[in-house]
N, C-alpha and C. Protein backbone atom coordinates (compact mmCIF):
# COMPACT_ATOMS: atom_id res chain seq x y z
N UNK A 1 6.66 22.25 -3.01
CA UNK A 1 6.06 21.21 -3.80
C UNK A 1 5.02 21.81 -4.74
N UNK A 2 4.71 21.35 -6.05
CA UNK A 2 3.87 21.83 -6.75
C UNK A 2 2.78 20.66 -7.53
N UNK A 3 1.92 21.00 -7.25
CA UNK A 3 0.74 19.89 -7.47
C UNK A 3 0.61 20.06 -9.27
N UNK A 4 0.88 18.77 -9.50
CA UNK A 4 0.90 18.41 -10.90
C UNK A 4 -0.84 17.36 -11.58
N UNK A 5 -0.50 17.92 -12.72
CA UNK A 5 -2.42 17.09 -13.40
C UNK A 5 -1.49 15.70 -13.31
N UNK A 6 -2.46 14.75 -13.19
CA UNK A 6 -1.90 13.04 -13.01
C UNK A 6 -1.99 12.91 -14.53
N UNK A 7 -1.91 13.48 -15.31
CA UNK A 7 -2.00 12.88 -16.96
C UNK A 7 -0.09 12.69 -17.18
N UNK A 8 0.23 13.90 -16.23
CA UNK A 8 1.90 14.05 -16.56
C UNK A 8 2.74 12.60 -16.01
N UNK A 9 1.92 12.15 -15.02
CA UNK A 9 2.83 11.20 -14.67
C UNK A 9 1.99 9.59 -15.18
N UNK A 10 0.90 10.04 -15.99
CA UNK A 10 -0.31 8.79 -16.24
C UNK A 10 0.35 7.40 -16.82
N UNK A 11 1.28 7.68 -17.79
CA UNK A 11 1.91 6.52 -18.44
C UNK A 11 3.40 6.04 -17.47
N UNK A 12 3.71 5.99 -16.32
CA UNK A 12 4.07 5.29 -15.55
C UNK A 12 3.57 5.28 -14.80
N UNK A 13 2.43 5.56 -13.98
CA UNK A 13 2.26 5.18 -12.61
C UNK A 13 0.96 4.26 -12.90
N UNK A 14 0.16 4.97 -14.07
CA UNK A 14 -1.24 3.91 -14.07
C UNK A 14 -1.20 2.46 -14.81
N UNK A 15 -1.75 1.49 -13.93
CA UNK A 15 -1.80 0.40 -14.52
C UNK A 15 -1.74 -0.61 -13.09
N UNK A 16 -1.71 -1.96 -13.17
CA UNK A 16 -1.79 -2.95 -12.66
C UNK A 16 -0.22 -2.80 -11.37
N UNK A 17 -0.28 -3.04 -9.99
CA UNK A 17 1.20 -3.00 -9.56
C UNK A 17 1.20 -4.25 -8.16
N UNK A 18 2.10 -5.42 -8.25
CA UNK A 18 2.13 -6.13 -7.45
C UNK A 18 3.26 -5.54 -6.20
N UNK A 19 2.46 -5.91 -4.92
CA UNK A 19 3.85 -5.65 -3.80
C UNK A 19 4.91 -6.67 -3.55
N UNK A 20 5.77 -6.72 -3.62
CA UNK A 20 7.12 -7.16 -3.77
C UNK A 20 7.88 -7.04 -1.74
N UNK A 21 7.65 -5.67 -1.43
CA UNK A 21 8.21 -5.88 -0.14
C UNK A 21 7.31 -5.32 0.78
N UNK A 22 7.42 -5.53 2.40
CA UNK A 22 6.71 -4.06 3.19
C UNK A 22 7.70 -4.35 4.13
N UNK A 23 8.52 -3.32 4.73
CA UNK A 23 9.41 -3.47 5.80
C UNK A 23 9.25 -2.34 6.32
N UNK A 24 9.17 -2.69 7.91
CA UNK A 24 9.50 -1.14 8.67
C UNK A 24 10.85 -1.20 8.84
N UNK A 25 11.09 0.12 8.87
CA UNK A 25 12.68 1.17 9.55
C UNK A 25 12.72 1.44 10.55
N UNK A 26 13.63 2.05 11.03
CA UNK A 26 13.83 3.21 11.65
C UNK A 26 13.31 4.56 11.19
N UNK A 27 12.71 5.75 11.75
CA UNK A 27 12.30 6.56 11.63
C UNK A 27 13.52 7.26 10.29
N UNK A 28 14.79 7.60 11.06
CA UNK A 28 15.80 8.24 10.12
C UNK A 28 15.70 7.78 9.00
N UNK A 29 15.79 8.28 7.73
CA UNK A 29 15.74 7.66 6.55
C UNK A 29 16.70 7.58 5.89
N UNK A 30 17.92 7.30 6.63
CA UNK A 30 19.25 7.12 6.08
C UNK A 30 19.21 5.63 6.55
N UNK A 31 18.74 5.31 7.46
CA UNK A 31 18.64 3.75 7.97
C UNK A 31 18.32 3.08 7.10
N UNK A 32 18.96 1.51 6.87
CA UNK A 32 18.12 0.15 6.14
C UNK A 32 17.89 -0.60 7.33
N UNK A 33 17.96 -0.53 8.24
CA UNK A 33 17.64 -1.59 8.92
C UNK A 33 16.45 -2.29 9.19
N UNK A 34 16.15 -3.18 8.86
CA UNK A 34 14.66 -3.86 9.05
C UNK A 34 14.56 -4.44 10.20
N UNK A 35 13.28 -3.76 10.68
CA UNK A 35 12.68 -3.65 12.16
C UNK A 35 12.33 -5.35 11.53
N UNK A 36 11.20 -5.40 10.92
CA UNK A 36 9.79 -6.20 11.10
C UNK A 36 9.48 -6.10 9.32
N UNK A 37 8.64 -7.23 9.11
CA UNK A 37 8.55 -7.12 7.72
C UNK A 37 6.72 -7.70 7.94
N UNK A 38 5.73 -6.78 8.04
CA UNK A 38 4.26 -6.81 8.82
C UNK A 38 3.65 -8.46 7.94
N UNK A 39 3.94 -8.20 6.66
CA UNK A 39 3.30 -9.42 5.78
C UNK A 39 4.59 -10.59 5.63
N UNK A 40 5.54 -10.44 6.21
CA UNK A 40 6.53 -11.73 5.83
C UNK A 40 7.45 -11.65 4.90
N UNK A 41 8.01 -12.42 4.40
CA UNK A 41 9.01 -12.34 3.23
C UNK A 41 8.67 -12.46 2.03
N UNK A 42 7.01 -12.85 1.36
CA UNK A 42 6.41 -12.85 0.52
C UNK A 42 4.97 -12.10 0.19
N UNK A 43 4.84 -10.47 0.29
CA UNK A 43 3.81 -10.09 1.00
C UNK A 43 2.79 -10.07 0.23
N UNK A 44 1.63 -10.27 0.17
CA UNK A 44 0.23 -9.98 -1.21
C UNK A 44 -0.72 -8.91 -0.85
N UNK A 45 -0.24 -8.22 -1.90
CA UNK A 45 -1.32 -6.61 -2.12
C UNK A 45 -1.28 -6.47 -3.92
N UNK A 46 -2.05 -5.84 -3.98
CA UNK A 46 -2.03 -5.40 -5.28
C UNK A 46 -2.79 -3.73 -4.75
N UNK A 47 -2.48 -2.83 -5.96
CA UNK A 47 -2.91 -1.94 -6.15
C UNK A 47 -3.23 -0.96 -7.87
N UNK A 48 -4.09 -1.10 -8.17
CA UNK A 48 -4.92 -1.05 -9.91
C UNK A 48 -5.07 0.91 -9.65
N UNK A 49 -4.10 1.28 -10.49
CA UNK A 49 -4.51 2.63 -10.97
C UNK A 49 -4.86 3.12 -12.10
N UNK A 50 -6.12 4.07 -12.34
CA UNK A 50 -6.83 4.05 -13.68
C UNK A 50 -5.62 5.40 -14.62
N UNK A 51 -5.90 5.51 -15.45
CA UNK A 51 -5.65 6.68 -16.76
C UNK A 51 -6.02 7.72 -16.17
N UNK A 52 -6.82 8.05 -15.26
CA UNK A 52 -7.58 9.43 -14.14
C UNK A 52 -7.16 9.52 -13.01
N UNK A 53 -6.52 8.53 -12.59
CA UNK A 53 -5.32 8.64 -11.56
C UNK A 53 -6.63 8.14 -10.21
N UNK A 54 -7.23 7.30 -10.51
CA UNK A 54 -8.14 6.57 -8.86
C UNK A 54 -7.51 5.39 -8.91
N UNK A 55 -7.55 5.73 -7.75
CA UNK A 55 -6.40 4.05 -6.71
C UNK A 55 -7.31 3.42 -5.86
N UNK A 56 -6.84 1.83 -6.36
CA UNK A 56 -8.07 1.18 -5.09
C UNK A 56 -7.11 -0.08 -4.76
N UNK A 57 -6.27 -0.08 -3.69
CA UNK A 57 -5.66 -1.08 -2.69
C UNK A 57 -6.21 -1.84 -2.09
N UNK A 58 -5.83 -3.10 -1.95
CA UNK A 58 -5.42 -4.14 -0.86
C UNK A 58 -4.67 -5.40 -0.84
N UNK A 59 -4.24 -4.95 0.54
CA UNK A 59 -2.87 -5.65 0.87
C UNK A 59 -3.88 -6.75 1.66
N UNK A 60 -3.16 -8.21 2.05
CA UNK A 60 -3.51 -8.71 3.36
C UNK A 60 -2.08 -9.83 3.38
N UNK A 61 -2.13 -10.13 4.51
CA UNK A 61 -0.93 -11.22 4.67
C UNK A 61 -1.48 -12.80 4.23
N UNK A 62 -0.12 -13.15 3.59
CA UNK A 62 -0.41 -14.32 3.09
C UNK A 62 -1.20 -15.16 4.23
N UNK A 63 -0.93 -15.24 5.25
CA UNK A 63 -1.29 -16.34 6.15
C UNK A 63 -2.51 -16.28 6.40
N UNK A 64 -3.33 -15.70 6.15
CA UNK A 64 -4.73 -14.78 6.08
C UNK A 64 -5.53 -15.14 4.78
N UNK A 65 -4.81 -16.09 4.30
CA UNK A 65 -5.52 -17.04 2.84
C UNK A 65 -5.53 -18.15 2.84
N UNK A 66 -5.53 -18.69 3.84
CA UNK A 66 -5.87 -19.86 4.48
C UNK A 66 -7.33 -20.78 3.97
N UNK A 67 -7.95 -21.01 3.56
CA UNK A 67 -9.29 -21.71 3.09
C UNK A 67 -9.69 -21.81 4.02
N UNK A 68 -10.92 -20.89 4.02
CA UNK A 68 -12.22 -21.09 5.35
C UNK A 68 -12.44 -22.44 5.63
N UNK A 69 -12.94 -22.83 6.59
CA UNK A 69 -12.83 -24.27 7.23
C UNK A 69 -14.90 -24.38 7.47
N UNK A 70 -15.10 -23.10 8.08
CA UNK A 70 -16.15 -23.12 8.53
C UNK A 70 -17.85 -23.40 7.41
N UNK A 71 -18.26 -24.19 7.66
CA UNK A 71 -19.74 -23.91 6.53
C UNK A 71 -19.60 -24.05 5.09
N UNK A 72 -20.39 -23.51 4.68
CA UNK A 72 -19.64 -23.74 3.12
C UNK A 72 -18.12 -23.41 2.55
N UNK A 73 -17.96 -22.50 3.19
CA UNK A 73 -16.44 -21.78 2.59
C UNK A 73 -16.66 -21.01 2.11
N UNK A 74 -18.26 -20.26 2.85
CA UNK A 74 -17.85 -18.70 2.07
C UNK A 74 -18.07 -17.96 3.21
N UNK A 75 -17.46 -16.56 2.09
CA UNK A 75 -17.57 -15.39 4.28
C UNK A 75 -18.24 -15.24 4.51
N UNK A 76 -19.57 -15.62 4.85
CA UNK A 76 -21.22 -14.75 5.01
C UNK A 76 -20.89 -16.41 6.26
N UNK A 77 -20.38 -17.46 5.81
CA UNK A 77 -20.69 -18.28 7.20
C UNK A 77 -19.56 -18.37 7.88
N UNK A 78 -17.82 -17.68 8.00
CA UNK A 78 -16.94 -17.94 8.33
C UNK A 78 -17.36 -17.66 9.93
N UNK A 79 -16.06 -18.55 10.53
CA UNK A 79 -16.62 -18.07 12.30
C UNK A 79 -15.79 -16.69 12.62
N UNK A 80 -16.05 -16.28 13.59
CA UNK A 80 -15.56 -15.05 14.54
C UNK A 80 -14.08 -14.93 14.09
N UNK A 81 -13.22 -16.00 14.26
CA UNK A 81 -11.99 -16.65 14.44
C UNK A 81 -11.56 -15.99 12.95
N UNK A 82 -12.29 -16.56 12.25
CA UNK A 82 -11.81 -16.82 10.69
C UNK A 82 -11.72 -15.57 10.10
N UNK A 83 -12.98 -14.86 10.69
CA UNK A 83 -13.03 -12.97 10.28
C UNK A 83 -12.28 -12.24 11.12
N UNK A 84 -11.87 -12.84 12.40
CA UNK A 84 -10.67 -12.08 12.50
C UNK A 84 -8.79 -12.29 12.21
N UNK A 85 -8.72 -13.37 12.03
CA UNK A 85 -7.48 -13.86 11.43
C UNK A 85 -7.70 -12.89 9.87
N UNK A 86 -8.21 -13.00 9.37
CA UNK A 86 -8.60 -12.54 7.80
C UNK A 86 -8.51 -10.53 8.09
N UNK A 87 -9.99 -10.53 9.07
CA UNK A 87 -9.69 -8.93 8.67
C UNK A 87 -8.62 -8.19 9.62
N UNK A 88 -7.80 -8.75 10.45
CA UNK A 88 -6.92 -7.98 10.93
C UNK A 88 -5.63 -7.82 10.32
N UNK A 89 -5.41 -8.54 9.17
CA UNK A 89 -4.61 -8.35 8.30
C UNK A 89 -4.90 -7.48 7.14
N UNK A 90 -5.91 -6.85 6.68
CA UNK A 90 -6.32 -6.76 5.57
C UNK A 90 -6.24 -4.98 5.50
N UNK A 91 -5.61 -4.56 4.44
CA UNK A 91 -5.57 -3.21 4.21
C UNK A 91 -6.46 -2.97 2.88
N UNK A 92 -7.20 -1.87 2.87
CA UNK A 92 -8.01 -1.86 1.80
C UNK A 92 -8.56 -0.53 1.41
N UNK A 93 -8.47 0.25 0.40
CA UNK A 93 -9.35 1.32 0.44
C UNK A 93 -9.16 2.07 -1.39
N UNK A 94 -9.84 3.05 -1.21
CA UNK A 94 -9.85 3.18 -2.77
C UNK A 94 -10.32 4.71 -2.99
N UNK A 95 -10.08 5.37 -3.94
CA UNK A 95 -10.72 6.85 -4.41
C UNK A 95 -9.21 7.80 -4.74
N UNK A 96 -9.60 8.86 -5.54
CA UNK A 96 -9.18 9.91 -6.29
C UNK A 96 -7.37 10.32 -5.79
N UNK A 97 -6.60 10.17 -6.76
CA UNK A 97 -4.84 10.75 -6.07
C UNK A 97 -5.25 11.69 -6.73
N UNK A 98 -4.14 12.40 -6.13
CA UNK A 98 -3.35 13.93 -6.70
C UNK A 98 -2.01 13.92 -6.49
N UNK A 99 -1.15 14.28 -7.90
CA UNK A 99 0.29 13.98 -7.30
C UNK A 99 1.09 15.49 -7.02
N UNK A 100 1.94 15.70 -6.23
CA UNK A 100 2.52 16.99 -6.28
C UNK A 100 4.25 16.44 -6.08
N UNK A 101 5.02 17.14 -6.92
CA UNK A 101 6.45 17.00 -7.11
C UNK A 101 7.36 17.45 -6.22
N UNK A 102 7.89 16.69 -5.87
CA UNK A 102 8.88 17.05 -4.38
C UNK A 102 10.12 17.62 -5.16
N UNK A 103 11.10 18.38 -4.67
CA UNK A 103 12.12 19.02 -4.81
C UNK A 103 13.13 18.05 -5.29
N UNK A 104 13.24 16.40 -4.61
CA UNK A 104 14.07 15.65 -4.49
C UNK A 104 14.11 14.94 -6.01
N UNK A 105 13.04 14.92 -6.23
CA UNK A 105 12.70 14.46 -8.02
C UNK A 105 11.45 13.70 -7.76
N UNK A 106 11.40 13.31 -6.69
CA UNK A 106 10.32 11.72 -6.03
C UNK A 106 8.59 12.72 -6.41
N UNK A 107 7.35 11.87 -6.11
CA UNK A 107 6.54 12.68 -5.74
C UNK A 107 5.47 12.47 -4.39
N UNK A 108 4.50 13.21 -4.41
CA UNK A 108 3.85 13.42 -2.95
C UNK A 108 2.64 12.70 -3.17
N UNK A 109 2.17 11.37 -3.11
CA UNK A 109 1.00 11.12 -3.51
C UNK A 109 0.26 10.89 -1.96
N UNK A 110 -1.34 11.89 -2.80
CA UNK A 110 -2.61 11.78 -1.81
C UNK A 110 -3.90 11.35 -2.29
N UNK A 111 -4.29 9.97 -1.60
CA UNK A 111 -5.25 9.44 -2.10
C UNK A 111 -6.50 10.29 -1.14
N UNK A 112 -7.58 10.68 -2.12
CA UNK A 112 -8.84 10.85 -1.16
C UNK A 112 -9.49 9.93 -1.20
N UNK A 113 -9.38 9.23 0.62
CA UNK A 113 -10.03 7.64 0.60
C UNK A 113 -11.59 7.82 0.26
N UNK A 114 -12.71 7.21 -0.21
CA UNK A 114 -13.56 7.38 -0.16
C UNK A 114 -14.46 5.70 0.19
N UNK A 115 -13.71 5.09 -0.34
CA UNK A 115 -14.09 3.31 0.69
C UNK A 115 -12.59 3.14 1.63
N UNK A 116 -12.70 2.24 2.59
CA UNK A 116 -11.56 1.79 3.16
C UNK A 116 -12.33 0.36 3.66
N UNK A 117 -11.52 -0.75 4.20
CA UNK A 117 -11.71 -1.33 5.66
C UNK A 117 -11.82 -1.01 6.68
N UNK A 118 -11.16 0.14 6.80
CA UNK A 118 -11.09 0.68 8.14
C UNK A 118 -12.52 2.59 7.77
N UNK A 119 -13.24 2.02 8.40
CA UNK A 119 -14.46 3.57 8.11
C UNK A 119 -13.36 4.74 8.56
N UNK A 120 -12.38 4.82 9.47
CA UNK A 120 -12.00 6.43 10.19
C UNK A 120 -11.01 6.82 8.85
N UNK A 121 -10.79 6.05 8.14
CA UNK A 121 -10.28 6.45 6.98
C UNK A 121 -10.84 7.18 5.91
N UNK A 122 -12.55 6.99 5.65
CA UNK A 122 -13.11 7.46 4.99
C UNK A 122 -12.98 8.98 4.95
N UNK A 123 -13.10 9.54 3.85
CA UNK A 123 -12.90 11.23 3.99
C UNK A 123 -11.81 11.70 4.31
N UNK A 124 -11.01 10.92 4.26
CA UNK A 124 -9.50 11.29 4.89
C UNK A 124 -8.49 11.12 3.80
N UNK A 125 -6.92 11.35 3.87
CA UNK A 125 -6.34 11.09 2.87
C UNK A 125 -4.87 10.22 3.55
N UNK A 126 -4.74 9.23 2.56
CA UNK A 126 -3.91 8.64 2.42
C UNK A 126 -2.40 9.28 1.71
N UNK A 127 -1.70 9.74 2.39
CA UNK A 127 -0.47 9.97 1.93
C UNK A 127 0.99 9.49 1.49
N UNK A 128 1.49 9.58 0.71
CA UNK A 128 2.62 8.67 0.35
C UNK A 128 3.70 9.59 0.04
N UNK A 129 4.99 9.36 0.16
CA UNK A 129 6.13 9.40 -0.72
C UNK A 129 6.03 8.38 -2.05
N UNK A 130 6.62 8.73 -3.38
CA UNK A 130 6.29 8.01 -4.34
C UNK A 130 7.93 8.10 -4.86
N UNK A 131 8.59 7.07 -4.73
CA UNK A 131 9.55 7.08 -5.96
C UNK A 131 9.07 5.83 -7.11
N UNK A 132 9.47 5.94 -8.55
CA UNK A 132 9.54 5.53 -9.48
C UNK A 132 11.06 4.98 -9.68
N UNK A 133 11.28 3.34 -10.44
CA UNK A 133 12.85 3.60 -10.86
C UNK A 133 12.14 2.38 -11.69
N UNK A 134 13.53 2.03 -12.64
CA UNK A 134 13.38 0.69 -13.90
C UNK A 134 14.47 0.01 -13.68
N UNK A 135 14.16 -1.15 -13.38
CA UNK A 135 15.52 -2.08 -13.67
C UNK A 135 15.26 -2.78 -14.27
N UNK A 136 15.98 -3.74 -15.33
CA UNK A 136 16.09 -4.56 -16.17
C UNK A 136 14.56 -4.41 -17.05
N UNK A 137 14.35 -3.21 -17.92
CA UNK A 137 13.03 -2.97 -18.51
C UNK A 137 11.54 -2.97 -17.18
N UNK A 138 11.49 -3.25 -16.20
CA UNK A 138 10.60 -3.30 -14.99
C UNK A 138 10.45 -2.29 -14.71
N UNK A 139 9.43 -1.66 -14.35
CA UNK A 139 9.06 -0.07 -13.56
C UNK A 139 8.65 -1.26 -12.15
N UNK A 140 9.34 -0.36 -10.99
CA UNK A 140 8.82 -0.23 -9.47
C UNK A 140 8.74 1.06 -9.22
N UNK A 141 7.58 0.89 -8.32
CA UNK A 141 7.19 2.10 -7.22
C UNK A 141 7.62 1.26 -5.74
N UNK A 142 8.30 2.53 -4.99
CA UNK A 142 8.69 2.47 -3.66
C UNK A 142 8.08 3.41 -3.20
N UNK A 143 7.16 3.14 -2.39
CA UNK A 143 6.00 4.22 -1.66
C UNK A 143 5.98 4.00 -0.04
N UNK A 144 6.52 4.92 0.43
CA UNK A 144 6.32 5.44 1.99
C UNK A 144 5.22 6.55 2.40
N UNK A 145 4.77 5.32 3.15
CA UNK A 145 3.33 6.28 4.21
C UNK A 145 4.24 7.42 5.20
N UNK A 146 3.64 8.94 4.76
CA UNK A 146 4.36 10.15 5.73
C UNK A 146 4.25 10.25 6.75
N UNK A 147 3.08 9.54 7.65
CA UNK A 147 3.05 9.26 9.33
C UNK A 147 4.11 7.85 9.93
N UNK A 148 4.34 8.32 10.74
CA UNK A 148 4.95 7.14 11.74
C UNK A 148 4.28 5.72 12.25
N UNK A 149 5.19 4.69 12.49
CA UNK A 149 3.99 3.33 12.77
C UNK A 149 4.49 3.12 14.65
N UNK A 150 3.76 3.08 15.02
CA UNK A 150 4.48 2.51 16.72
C UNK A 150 4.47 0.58 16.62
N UNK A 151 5.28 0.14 16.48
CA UNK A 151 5.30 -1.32 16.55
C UNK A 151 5.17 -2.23 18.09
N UNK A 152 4.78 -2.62 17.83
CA UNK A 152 4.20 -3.45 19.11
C UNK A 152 4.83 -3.40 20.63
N UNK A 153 6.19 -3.41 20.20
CA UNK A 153 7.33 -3.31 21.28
C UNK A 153 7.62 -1.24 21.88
N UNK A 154 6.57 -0.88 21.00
CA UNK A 154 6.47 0.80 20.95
C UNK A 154 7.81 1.45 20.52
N UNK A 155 8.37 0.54 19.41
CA UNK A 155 9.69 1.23 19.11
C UNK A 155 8.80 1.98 17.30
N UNK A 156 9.38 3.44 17.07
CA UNK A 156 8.92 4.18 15.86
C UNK A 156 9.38 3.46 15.23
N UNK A 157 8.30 3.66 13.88
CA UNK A 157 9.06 2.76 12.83
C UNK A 157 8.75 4.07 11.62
N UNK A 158 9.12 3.61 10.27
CA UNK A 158 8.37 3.76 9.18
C UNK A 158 8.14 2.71 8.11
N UNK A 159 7.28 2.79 7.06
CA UNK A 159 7.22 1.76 6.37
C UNK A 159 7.58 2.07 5.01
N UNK A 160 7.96 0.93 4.17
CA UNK A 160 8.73 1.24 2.95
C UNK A 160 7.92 0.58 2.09
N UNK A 161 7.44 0.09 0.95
CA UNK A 161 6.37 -1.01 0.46
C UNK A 161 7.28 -1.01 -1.09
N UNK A 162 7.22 -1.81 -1.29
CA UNK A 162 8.39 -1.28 -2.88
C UNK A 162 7.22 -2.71 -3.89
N UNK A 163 6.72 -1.95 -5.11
CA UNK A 163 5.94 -2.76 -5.64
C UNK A 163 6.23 -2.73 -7.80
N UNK A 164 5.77 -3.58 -8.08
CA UNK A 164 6.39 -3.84 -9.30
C UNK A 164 5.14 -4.13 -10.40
N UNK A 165 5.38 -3.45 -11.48
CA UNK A 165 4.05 -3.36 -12.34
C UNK A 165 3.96 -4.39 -13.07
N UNK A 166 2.95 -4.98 -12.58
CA UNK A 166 2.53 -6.18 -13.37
C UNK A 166 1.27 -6.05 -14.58
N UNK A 167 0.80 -4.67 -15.39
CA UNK A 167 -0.03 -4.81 -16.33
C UNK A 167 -0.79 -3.45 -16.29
N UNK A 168 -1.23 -2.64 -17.63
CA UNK A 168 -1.59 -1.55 -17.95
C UNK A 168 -2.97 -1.75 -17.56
């Protein structure tokens, strides 16, 4: 693999990108089979990449947008309940990629997290598989996380996230 300046890949990858799917697999990556789909059949994340190549994500599941019930309706008074329905869904984090070019044509993207939701993330890097493709004038990115997921039932999974650019 050879680590490339993000200017080479700047005019497709940076800009505005809605998620479209998240499904786990099977580990093999010849498999389609869908384990589990974590956010549902309609999932909401966005992810905003600059011209300098910094990424700042978050995903959460629709059902997790529910209108606070509690106090005014804002989060500083939501109950216990409400912050955890909300933040146990919620993926979030942000700071500096670097892309490096895989053999296959695809590339290797590594975010250095520097905020997250989750703190053990901080200082750490977020890794991806990155493919690019266009259909009908549309750019998608299909991005797979390179670690494994254990799903509830402790069967391996992996995850697939396939997302569609909605704005420069």
């Amino acid at each position: 693999m050879t680590t490339v300046p993000f200017s080479k890949y700047a005019s497709t990858i940076a800009g505005a990108w809605k998620l479209i799917s998240w499904e786990m697999l099977p580990i093999d990556p010849t498999s389609t089979t869908v384990f589990h789909k974590p956010h549902g059949d309609n999932p909401f994340g966005r992810v905003v990449i600059s011209q300098t190549g910094y990424v700042s994500a978050i995903l959460i599941a629709p059902s997790a947008l529910a209108p606070l019930e509690a106090g005014t309706g804002e989060w500083k008074d939501a109950t216990d309940a409400e912050v955890l329905r909300i933040g146990r869904s919620l993926t979030s984090y942000g700071g500096p990629m670097t892309l490096s070019e895989r053999e296959d044509g695809g590339l290797l993207w590594k975010t250095r997290v520097e905020i997250a939701h989750n703190p053990a993330w901080i200082g750490g890097d977020q890794i991806r598989l990155a493919d690019h493709s266009t259909e009908d004038g549309r750019d998608f990115l299909t991005l797979q996380p390179v670690h494994e997921y254990t799903l509830k039932d402790g069967t391996k999974a992996r995850a697939v996230l396939k997302w569609v650019k909605v704005g420069l």
